[in-house]
Protein backbone atom coordinates (compact mmCIF):
# COMPACT_ATOMS: atom_id res chain seq x y z
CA UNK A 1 8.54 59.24 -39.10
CA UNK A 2 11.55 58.26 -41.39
CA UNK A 3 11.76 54.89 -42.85
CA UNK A 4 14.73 53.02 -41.85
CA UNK A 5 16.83 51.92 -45.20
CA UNK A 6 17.40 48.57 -45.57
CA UNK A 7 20.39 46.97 -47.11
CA UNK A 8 20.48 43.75 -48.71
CA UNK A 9 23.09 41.08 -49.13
CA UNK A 10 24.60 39.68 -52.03
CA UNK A 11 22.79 36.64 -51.82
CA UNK A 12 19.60 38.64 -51.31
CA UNK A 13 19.95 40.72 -54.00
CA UNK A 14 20.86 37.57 -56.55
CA UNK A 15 17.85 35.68 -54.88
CA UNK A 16 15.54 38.86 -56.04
CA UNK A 17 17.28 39.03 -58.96
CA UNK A 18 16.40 35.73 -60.28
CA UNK A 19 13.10 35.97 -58.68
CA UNK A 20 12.01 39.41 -60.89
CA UNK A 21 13.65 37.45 -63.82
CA UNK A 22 11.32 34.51 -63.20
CA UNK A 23 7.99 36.65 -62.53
CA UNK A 24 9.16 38.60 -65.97
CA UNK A 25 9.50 35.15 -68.16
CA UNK A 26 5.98 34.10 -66.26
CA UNK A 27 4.12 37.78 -67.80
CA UNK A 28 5.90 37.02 -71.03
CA UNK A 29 4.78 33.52 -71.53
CA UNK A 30 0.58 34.47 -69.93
CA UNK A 31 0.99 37.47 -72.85
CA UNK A 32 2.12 35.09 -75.63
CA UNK A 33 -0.90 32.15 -74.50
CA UNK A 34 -3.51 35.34 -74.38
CA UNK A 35 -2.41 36.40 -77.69
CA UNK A 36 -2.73 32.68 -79.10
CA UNK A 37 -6.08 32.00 -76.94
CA UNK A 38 -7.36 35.54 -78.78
CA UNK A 39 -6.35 34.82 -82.50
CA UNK A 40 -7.59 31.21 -82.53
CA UNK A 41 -11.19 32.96 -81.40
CA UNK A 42 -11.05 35.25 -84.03
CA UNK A 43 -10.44 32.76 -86.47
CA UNK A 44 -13.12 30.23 -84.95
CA UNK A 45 -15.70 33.26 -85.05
CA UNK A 46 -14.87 33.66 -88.92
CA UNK A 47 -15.20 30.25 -89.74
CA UNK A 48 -18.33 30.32 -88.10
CA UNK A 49 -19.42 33.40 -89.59
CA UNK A 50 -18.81 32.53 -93.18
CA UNK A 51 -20.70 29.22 -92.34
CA UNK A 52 -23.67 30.75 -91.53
CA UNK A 53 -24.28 32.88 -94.62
């Protein structure tokens, strides 16, 4: 069975526009905090490491 295409409207396509913009800054910013979150562990676990010895 063949899908039906769907057109949008301008305002549709503006309102998904700004959406996937939104979702992309979101990823962008949860990737920059994970990178942060990961290097401050590495540097905690060779603080810690060159305590212990």
């Amino acid at each position: 069975m063949a899908k039906k295409k769907v057109e949008l409207t301008e305002e549709q396509k503006k309102r998904n526009a700004e959406i996937l913009a939104r979702l992309a800054e979101e990823s962008r910013k949860l990737k920059e905090e994970t990178r942060a979150l990961q290097e401050e562990v590495r540097r905690n676990r060779r603080r810690k490491k060159g305590k212990q010895q």
